[in-house]
PDB file of N, CA and C in Angstrom:
ATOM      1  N   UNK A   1    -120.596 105.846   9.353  1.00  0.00           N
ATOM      2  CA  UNK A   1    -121.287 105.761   8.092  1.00  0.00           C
ATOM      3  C   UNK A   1    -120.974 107.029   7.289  1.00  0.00           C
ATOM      4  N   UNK A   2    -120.361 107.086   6.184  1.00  0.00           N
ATOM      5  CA  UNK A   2    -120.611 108.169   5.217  1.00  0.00           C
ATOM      6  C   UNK A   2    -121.567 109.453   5.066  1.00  0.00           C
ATOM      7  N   UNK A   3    -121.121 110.121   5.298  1.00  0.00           N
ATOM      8  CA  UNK A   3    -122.042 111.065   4.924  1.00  0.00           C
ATOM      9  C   UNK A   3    -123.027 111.653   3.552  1.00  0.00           C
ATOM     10  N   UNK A   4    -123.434 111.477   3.135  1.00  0.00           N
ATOM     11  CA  UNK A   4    -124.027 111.615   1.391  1.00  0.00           C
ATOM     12  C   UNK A   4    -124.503 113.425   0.991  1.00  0.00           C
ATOM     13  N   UNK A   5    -123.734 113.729   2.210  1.00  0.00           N
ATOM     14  CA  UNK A   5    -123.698 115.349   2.016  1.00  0.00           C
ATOM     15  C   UNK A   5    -122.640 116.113   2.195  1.00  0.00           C
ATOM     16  N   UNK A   6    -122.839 117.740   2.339  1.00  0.00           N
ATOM     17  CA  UNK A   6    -121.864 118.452   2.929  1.00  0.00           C
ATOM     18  C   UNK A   6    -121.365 118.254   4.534  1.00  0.00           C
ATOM     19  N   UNK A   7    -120.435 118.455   4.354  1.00  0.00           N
ATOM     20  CA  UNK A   7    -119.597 118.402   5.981  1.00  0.00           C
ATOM     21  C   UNK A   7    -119.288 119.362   6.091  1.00  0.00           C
ATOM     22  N   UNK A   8    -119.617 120.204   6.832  1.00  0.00           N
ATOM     23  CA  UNK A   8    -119.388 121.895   7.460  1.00  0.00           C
ATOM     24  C   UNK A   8    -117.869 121.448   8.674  1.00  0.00           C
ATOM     25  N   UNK A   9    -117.017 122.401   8.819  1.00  0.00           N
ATOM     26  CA  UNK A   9    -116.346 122.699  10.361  1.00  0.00           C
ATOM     27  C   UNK A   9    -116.031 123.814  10.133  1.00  0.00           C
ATOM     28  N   UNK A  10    -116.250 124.332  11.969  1.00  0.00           N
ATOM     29  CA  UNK A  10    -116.055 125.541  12.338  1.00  0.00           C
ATOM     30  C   UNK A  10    -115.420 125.686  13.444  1.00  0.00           C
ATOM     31  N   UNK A  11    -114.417 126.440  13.106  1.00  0.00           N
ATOM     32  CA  UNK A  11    -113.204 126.971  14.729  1.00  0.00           C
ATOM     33  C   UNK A  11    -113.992 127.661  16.052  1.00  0.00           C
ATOM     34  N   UNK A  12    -114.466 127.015  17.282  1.00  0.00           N
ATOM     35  CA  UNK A  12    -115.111 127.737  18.161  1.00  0.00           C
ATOM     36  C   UNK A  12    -114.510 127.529  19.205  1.00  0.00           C
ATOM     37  N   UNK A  13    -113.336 127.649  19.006  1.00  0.00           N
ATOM     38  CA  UNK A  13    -112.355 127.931  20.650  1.00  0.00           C
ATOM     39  C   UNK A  13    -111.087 127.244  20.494  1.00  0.00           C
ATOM     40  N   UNK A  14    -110.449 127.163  21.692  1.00  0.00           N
ATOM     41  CA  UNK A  14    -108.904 126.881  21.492  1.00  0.00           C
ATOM     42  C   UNK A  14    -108.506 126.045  22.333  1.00  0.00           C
ATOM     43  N   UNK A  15    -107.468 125.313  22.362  1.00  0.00           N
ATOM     44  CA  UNK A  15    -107.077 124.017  23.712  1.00  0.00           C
ATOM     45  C   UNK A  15    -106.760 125.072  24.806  1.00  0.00           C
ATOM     46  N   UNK A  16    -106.246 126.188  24.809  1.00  0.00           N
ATOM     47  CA  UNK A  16    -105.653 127.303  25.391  1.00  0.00           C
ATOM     48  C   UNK A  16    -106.859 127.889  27.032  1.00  0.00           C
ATOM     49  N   UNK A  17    -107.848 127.451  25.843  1.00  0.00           N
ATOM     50  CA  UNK A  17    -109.385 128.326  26.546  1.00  0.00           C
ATOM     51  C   UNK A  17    -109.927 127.246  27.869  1.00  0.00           C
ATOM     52  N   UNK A  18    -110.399 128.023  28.722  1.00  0.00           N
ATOM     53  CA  UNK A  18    -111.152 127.379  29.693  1.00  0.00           C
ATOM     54  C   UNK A  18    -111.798 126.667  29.185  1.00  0.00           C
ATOM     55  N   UNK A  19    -112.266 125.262  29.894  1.00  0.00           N
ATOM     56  CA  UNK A  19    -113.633 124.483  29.545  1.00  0.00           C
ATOM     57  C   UNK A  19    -114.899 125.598  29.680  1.00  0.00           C
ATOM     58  N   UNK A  20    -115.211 125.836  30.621  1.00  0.00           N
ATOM     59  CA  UNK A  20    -116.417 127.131  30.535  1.00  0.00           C
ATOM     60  C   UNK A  20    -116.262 127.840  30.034  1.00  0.00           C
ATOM     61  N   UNK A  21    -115.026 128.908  29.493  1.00  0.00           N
ATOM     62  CA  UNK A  21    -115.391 129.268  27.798  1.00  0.00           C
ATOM     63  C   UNK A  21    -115.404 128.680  26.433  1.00  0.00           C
ATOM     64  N   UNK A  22    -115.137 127.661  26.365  1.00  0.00           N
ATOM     65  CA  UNK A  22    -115.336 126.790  25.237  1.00  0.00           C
ATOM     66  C   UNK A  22    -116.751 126.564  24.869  1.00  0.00           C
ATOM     67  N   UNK A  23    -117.304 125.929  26.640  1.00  0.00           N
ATOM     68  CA  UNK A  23    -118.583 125.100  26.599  1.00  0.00           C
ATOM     69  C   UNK A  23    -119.979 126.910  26.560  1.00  0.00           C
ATOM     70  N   UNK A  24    -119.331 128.030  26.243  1.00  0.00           N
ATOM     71  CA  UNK A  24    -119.793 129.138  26.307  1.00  0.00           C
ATOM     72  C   UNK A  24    -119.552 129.362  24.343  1.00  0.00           C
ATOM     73  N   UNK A  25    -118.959 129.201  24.092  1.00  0.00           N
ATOM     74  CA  UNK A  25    -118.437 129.379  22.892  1.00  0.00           C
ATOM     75  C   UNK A  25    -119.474 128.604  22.086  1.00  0.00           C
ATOM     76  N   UNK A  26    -119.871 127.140  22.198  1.00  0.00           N
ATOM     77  CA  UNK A  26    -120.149 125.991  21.607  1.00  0.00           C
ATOM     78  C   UNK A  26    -121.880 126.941  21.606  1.00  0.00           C
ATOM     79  N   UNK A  27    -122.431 127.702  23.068  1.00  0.00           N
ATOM     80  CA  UNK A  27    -123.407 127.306  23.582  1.00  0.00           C
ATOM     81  C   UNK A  27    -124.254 128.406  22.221  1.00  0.00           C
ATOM     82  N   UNK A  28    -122.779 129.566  22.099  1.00  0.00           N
ATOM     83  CA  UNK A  28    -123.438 130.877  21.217  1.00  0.00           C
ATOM     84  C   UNK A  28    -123.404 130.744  20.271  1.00  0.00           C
ATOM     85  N   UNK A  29    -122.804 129.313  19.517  1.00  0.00           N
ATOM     86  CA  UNK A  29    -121.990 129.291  17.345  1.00  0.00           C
ATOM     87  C   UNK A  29    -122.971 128.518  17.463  1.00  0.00           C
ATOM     88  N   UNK A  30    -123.713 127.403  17.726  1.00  0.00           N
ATOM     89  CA  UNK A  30    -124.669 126.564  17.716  1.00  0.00           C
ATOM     90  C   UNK A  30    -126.165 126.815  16.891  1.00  0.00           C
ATOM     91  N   UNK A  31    -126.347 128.433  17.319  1.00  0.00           N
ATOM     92  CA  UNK A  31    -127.642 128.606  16.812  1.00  0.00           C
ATOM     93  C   UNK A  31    -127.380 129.355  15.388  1.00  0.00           C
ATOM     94  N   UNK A  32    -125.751 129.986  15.475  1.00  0.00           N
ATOM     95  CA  UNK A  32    -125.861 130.597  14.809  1.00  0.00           C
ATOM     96  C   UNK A  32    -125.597 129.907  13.532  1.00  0.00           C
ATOM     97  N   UNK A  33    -124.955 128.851  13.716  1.00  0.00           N
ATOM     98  CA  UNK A  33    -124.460 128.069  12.177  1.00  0.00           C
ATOM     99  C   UNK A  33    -125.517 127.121  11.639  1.00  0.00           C
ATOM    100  N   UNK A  34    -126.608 126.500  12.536  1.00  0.00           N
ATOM    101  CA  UNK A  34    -127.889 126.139  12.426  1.00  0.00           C
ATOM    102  C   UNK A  34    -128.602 127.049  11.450  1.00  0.00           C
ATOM    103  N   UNK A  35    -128.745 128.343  11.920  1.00  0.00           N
ATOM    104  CA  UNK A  35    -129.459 129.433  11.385  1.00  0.00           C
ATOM    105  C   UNK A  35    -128.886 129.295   9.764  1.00  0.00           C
ATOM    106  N   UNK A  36    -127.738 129.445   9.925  1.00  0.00           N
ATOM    107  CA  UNK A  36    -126.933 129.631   8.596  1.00  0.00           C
ATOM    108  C   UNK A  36    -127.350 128.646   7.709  1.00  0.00           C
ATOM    109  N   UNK A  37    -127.049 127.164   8.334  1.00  0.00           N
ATOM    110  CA  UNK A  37    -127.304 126.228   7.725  1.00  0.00           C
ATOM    111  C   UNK A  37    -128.833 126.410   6.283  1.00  0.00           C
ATOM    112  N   UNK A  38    -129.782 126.472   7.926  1.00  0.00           N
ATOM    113  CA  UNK A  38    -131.300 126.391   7.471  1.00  0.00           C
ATOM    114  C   UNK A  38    -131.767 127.645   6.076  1.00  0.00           C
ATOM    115  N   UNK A  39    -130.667 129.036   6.432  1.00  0.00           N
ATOM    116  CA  UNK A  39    -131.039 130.120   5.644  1.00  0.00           C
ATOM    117  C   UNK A  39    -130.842 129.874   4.470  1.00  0.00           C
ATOM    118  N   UNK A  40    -128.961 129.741   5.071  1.00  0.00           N
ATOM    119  CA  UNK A  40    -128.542 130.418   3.639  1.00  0.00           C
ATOM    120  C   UNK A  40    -128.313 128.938   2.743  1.00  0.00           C
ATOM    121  N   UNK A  41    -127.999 127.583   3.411  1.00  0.00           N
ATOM    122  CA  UNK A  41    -127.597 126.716   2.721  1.00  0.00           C
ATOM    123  C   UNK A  41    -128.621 125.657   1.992  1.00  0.00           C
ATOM    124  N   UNK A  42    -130.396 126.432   2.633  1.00  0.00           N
ATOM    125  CA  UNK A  42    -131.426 125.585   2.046  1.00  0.00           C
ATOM    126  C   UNK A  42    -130.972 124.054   2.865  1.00  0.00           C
ATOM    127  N   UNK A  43    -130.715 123.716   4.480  1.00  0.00           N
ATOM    128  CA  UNK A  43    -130.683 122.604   4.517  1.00  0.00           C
ATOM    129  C   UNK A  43    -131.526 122.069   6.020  1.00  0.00           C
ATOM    130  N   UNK A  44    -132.748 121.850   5.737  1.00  0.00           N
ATOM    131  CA  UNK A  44    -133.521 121.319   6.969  1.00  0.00           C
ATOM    132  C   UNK A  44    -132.722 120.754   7.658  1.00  0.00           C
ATOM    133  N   UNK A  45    -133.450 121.058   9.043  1.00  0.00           N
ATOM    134  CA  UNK A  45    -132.938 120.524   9.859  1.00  0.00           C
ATOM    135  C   UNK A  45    -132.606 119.203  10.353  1.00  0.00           C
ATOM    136  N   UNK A  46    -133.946 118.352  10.026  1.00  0.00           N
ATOM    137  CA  UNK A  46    -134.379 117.414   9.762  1.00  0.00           C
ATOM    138  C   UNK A  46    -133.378 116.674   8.638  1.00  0.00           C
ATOM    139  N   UNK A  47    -132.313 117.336   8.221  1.00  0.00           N
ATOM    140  CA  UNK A  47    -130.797 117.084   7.335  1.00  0.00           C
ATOM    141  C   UNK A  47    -130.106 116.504   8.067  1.00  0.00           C
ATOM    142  N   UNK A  48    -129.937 117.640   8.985  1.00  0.00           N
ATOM    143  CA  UNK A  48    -128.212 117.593  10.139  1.00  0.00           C
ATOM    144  C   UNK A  48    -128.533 116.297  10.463  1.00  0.00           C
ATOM    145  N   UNK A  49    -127.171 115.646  10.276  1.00  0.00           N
ATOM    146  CA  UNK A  49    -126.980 114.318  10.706  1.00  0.00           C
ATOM    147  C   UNK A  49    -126.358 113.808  12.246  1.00  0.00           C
ATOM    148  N   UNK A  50    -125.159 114.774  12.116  1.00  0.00           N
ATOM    149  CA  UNK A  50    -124.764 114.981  13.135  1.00  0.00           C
ATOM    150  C   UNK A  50    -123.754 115.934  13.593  1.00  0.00           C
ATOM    151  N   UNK A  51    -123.820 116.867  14.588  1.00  0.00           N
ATOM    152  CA  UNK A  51    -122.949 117.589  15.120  1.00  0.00           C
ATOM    153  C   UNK A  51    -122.224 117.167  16.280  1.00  0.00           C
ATOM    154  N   UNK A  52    -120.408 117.521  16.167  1.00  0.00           N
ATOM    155  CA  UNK A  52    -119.418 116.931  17.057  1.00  0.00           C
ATOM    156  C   UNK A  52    -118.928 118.075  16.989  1.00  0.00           C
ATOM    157  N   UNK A  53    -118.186 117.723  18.077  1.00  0.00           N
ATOM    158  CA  UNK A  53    -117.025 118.119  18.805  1.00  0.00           C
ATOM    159  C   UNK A  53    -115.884 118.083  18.605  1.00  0.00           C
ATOM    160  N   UNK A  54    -114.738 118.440  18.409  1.00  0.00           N
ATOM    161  CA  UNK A  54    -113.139 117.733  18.096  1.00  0.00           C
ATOM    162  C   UNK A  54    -112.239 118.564  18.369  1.00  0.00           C
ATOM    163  N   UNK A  55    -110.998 117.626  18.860  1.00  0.00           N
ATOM    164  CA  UNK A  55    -109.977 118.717  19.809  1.00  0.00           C
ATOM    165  C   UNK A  55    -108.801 118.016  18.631  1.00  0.00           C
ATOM    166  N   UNK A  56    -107.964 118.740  18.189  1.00  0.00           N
ATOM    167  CA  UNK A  56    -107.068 118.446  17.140  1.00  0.00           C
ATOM    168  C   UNK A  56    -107.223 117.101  16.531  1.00  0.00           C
ATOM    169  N   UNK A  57    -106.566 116.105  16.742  1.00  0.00           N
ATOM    170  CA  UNK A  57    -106.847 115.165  16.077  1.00  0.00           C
ATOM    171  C   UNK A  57    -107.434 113.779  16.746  1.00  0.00           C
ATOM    172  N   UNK A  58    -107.863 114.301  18.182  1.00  0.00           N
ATOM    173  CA  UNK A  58    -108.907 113.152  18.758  1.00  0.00           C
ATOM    174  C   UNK A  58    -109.872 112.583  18.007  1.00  0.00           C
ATOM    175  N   UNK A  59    -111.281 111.761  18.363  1.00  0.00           N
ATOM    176  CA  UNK A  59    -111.945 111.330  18.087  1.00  0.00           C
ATOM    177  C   UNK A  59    -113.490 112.226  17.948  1.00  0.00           C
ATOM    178  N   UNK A  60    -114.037 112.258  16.830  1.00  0.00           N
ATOM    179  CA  UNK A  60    -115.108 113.164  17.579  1.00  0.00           C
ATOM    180  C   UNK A  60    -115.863 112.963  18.641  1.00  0.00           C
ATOM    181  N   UNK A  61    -116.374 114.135  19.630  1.00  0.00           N
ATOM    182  CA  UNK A  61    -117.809 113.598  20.496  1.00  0.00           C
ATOM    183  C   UNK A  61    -118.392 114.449  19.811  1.00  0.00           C
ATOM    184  N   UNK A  62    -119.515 113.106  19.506  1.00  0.00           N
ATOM    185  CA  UNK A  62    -120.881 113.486  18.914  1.00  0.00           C
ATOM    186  C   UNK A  62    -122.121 114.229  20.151  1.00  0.00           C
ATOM    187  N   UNK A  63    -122.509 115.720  20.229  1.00  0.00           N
ATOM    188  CA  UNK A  63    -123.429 115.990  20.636  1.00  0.00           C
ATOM    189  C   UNK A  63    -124.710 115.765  20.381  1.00  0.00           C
ATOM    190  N   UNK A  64    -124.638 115.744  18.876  1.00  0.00           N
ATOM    191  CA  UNK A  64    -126.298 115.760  18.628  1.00  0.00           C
ATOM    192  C   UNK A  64    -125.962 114.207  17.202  1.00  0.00           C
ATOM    193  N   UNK A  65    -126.801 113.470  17.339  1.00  0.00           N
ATOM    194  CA  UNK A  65    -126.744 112.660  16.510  1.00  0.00           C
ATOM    195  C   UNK A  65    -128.577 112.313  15.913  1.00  0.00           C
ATOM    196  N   UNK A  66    -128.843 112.387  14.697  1.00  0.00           N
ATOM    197  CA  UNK A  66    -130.143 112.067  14.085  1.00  0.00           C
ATOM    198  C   UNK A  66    -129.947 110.557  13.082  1.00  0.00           C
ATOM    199  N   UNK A  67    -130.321 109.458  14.141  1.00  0.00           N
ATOM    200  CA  UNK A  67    -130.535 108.418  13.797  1.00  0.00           C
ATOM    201  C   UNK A  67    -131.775 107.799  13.886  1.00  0.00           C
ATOM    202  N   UNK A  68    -132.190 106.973  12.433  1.00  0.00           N
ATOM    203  CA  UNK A  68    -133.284 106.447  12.761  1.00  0.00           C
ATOM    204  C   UNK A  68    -132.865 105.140  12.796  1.00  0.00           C
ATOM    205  N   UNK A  69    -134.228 104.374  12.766  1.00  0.00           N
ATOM    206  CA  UNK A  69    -134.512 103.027  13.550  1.00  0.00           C
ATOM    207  C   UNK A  69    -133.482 102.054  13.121  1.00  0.00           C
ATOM    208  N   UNK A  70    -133.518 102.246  11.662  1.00  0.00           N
ATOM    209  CA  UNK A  70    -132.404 101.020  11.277  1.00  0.00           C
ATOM    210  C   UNK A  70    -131.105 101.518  11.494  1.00  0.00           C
ATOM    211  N   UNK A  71    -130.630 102.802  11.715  1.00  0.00           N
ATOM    212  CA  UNK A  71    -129.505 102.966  12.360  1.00  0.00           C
ATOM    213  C   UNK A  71    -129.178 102.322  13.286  1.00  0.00           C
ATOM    214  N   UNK A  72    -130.136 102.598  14.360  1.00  0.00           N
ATOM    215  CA  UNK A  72    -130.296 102.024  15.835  1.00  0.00           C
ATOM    216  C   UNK A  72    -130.161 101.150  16.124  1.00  0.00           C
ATOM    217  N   UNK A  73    -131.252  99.849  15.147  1.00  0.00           N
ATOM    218  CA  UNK A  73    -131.058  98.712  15.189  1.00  0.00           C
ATOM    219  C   UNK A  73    -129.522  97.784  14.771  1.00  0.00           C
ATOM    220  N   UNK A  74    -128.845  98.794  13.764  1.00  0.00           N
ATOM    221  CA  UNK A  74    -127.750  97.848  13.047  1.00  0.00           C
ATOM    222  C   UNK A  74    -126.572  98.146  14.214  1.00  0.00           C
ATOM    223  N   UNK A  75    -127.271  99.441  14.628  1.00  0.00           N
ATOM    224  CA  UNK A  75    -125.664  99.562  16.074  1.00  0.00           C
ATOM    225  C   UNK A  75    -126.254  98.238  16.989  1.00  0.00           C
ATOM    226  N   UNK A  76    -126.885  97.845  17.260  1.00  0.00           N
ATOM    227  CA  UNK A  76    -127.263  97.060  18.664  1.00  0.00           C
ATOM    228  C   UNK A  76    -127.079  95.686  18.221  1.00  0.00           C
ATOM    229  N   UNK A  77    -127.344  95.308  16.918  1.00  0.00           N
ATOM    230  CA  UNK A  77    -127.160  94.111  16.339  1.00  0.00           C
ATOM    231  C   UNK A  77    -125.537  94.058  16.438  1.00  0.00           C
ATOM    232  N   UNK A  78    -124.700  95.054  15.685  1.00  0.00           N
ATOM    233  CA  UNK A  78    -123.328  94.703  15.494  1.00  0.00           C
ATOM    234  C   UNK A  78    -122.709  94.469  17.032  1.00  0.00           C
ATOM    235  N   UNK A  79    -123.494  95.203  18.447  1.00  0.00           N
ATOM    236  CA  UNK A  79    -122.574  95.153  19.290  1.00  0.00           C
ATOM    237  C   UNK A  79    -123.065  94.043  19.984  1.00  0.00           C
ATOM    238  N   UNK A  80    -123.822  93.129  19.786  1.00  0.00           N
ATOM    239  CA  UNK A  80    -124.127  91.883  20.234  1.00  0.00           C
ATOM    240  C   UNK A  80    -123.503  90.632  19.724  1.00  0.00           C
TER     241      UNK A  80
END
């Protein structure tokens, strides 16, 4: 679904890097771009739609996703 906002990305590691420093990397930019978000960009949290993951030009994995009901519902309907 579209987003009807800003789309932030941020470089937090390298294909190069261990998984445990990556998943160390992810664990420390997390609060801090949140923070940023909420400070400096005026954007509740209760905004973020969703935060992923992405390794060059894979697919994202979505960590955190904020869906409500009719989201929910239209995924379960379409996959039936």
């Amino acid at each position: 679904m579209p987003s009807n906002g800003p789309n932030y990305s941020v470089k937090i590691g390298r294909v190069s890097q261990d998984a445990k420093d990556v998943a160390k990397n992810v664990m420390a930019a997390l609060p801090q771009l949140l923070g940023h978000l909420t400070c400096w960009d005026d954007i509740s949290f209760e905004n973020v739609q969703q935060i992923s993951l992405k390794v060059d030009e894979q697919i994202d994995l979505p960590i955190y996703s904020n869906l409500n009901k009719t989201d929910v519902e239209a995924f379960v309907q379409q996959k039936s």
